[in-house]
Protein backbone atom coordinates (compact mmCIF):
# COMPACT_ATOMS: atom_id res chain seq x y z
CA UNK A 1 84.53 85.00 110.03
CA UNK A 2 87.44 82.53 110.25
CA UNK A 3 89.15 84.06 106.49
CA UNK A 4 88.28 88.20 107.57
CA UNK A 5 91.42 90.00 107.49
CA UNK A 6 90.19 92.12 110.40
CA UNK A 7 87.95 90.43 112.87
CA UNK A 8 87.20 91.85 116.26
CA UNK A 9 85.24 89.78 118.81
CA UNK A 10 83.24 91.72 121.88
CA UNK A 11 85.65 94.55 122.30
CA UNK A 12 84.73 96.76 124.91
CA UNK A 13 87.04 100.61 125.78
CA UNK A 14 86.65 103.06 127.88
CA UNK A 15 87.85 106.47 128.39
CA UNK A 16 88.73 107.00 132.08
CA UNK A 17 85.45 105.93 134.02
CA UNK A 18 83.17 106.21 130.58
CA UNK A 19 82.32 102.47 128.99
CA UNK A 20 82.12 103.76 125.44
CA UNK A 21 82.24 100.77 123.16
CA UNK A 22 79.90 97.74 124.52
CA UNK A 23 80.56 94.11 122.92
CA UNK A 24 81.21 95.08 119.44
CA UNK A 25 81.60 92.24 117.32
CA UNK A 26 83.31 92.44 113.26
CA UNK A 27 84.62 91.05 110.05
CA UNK A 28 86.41 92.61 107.65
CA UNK A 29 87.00 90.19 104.47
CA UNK A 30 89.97 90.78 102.07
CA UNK A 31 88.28 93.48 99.35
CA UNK A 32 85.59 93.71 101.03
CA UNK A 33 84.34 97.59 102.00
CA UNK A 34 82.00 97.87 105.18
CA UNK A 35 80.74 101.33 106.46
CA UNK A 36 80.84 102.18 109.89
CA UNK A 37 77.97 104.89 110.54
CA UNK A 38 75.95 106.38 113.17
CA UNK A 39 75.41 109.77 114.65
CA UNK A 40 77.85 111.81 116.22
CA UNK A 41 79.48 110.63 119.32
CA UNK A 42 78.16 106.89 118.90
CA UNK A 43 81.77 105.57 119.07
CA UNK A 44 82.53 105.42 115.80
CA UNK A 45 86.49 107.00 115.95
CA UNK A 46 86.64 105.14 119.17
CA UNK A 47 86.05 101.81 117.65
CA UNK A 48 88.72 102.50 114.96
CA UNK A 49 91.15 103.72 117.38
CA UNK A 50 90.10 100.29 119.23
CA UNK A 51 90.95 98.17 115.78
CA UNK A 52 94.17 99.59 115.63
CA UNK A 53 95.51 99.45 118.84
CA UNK A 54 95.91 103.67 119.67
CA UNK A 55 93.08 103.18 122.62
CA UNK A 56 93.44 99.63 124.42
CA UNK A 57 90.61 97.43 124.13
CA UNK A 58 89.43 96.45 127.75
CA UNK A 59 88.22 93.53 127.15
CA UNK A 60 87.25 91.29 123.72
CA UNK A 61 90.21 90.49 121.00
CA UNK A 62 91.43 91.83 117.65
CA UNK A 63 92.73 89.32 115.04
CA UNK A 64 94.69 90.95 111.94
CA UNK A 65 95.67 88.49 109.11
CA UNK A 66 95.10 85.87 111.40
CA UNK A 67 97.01 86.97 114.24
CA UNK A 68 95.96 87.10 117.61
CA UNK A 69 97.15 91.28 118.01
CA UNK A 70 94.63 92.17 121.21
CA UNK A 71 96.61 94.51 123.31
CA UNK A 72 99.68 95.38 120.74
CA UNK A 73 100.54 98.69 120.16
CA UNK A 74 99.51 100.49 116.77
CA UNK A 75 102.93 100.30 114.56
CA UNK A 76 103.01 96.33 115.15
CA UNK A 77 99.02 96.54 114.03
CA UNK A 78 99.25 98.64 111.16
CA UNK A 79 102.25 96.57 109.59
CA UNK A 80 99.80 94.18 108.92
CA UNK A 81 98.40 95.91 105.98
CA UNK A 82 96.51 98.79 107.30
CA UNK A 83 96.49 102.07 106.02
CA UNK A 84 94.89 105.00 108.34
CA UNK A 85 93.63 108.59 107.09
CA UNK A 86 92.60 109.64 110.85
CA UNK A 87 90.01 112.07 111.11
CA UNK A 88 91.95 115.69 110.91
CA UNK A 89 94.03 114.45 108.08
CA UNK A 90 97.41 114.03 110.73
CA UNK A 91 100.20 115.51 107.31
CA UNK A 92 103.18 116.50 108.88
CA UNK A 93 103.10 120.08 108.63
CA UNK A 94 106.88 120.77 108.18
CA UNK A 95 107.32 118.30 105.49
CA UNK A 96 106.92 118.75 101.75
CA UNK A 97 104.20 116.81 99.94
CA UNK A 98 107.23 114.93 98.98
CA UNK A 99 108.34 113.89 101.83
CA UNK A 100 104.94 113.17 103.68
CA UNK A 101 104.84 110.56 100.96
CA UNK A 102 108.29 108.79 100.31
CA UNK A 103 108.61 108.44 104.29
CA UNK A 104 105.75 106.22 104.28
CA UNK A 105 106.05 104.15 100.97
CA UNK A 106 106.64 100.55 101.51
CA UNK A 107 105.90 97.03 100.29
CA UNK A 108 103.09 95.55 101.12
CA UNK A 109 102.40 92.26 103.36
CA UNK A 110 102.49 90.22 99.97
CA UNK A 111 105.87 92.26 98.10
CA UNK A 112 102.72 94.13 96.29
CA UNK A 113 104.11 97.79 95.05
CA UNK A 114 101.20 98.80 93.22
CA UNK A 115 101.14 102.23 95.06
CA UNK A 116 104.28 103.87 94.16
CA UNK A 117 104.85 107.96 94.13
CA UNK A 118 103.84 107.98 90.48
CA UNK A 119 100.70 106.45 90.78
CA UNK A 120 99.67 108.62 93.47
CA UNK A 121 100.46 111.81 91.78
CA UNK A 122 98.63 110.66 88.68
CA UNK A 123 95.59 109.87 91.00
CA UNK A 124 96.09 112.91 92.58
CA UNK A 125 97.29 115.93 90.10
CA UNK A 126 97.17 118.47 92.46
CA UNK A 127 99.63 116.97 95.01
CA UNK A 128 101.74 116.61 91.46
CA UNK A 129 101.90 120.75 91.66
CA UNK A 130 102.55 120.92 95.40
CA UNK A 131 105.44 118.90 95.79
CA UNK A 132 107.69 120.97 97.05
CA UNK A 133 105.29 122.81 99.59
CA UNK A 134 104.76 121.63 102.98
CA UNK A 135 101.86 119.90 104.59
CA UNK A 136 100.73 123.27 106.84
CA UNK A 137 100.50 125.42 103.27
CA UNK A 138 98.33 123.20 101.23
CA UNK A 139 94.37 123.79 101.73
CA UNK A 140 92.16 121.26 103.49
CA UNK A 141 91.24 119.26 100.37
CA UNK A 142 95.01 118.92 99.74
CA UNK A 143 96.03 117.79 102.72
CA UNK A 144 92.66 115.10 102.60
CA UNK A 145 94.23 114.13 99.12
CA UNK A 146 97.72 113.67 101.01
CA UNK A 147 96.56 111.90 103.79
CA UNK A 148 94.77 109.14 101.80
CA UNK A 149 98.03 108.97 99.29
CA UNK A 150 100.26 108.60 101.96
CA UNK A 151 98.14 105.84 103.04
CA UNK A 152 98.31 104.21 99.78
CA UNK A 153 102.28 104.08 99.68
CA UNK A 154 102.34 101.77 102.28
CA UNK A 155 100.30 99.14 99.58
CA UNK A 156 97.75 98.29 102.75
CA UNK A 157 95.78 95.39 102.52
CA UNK A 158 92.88 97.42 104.12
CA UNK A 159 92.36 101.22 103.93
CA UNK A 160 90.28 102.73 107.05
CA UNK A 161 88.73 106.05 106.18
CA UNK A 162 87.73 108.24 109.21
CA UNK A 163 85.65 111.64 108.24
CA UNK A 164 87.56 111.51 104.70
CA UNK A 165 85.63 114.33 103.42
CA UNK A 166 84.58 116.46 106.30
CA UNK A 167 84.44 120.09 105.63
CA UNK A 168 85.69 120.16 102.22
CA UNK A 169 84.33 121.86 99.26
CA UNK A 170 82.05 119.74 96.89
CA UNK A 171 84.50 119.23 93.89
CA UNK A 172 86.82 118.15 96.21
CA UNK A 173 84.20 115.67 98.32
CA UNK A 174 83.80 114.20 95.10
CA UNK A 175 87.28 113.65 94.41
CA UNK A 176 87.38 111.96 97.02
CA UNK A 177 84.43 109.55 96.42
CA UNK A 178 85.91 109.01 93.06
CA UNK A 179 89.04 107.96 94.56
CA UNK A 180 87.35 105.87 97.23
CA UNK A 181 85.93 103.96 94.64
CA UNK A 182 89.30 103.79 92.75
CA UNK A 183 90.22 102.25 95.77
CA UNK A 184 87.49 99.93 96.21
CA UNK A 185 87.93 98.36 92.17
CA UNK A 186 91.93 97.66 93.00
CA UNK A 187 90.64 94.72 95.53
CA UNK A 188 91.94 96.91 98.72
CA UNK A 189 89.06 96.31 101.87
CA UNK A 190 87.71 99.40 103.60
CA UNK A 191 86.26 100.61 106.68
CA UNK A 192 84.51 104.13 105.82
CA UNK A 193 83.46 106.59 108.32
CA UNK A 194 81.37 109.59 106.72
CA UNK A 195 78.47 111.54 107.79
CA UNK A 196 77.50 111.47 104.35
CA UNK A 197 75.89 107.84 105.28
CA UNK A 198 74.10 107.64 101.28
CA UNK A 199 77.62 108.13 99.85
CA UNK A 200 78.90 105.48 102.60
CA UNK A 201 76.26 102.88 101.54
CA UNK A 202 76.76 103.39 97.64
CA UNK A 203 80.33 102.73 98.27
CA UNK A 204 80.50 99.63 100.18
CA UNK A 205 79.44 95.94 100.41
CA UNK A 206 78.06 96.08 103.76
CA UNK A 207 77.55 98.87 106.27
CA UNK A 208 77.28 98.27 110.32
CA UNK A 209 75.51 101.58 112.49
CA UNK A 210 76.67 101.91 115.80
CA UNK A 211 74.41 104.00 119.15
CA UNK A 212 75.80 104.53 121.81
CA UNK A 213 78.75 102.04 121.25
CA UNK A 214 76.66 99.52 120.43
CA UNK A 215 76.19 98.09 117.26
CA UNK A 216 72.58 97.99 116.38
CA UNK A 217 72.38 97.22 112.89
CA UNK A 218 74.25 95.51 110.40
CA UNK A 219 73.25 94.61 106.62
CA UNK A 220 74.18 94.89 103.06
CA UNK A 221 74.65 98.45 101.99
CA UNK A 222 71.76 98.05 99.43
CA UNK A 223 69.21 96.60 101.43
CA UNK A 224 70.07 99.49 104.45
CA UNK A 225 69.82 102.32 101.75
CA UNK A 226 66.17 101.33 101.02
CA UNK A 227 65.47 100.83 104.62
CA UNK A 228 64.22 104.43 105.48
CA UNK A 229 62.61 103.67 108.67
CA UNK A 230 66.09 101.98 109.76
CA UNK A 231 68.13 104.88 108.02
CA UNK A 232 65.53 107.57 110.21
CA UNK A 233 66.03 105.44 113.68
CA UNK A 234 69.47 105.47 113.88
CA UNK A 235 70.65 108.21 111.40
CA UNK A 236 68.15 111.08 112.27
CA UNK A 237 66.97 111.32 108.84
């Protein structure tokens, strides 16, 4: 626990009057990828939004890279090393493909630029033809494919992936996976949300289920894929 780059310690949030997260406890390591699963409305957004500081945590602490960041607000968090593709994509809508990108390109917490412009375009060849268009006129799987390479620009140390594929087509789904992976081999940690919870587990070291903002299980991805009376418990499947 003491060398995780993320590491969260009992955090409990609430919405108004609703106690939605209940004593979670984490660790992230650097490169490591963890899923986050568990059926809809379990507090799975709500814990990320907890991590990085967009909902305040009411009680429990958050540690990024060592530092003590419980209460901060998101843009201190997030300069850390995190890169965020929030559920519902969040591309600007009046910016080109261009600009979504260059504004958020940066050096990473180490000087690393191994995420420049080019590299995304070359990892993503369709953004390459749509550079000039603006976020509201690409398609769904384009602005997924934005999202996550405007994430990569700012050379994160750790890449959080809320609902990366929902309601996209299959070719693109598994351009994403493919890039996920991608991801995953460059030595960047993740924190993957996705109802597809099979695709989750192949692509992660471990994988932690949350009910009812609780976190009730928490393994290595292998051992929890072959675990089908787990998987059918907590998963519905």
């Amino acid at each position: 626990m003491s060398t995780a780059f993320l590491q969260a310690r009992d955090l409990h949030a609430h919405y108004g009057q609703s106690h939605i997260l209940h004593g979670i406890s984490l660790a992230i390591a650097p490169g490591e990828a963890v899923g986050l699963l568990g059926r809809n409305g379990m507090g799975k957004t709500t814990l990320i939004r907890t991590l990085i500081g967009q909902l305040r945590a009411s009680a429990g602490q958050i540690q990024v890279a060592g530092r003590d960041m419980s209460g901060q607000p998101p843009e201190k968090i997030v300069r850390l090393g995190i890169g965020y593709v929030p559920e519902g994509r969040g591309v600007f809508p009046n910016l080109s493909v261009r600009e979504n990108l260059v504004m958020a390109a940066r050096p990473g917490t180490r000087g690393q630029v191994d995420w420049t412009f080019e590299r995304v375009l070359e990892t993503f060849p369709r953004l390459a033809e749509r550079l000039g268009n603006g976020g509201g006129q690409l398609s769904g799987g384009e602005q997924q494919m934005l999202a996550i390479g405007r994430a990569l620009m700012t050379n994160p140390d750790l890449l959080i992936l809320d609902e990366a594929t929902e309601g996209l087509a299959p070719l693109v789904v598994a351009e994403i996976w493919r890039v996920i992976g991608l991801v995953r081999r460059t030595g960047i940690a993740s924190l993957v949300v996705d109802r597809d919870f099979r695709k989750v587990l192949a692509h992660t070291d471990r994988a932690l289920v949350l009910e009812k903002g609780r976190l009730v299980l928490e393994g290595v991805s292998e051992t929890l894929s072959a675990d089908e009376a787990a998987l059918h418990r907590y998963l519905g499947v």
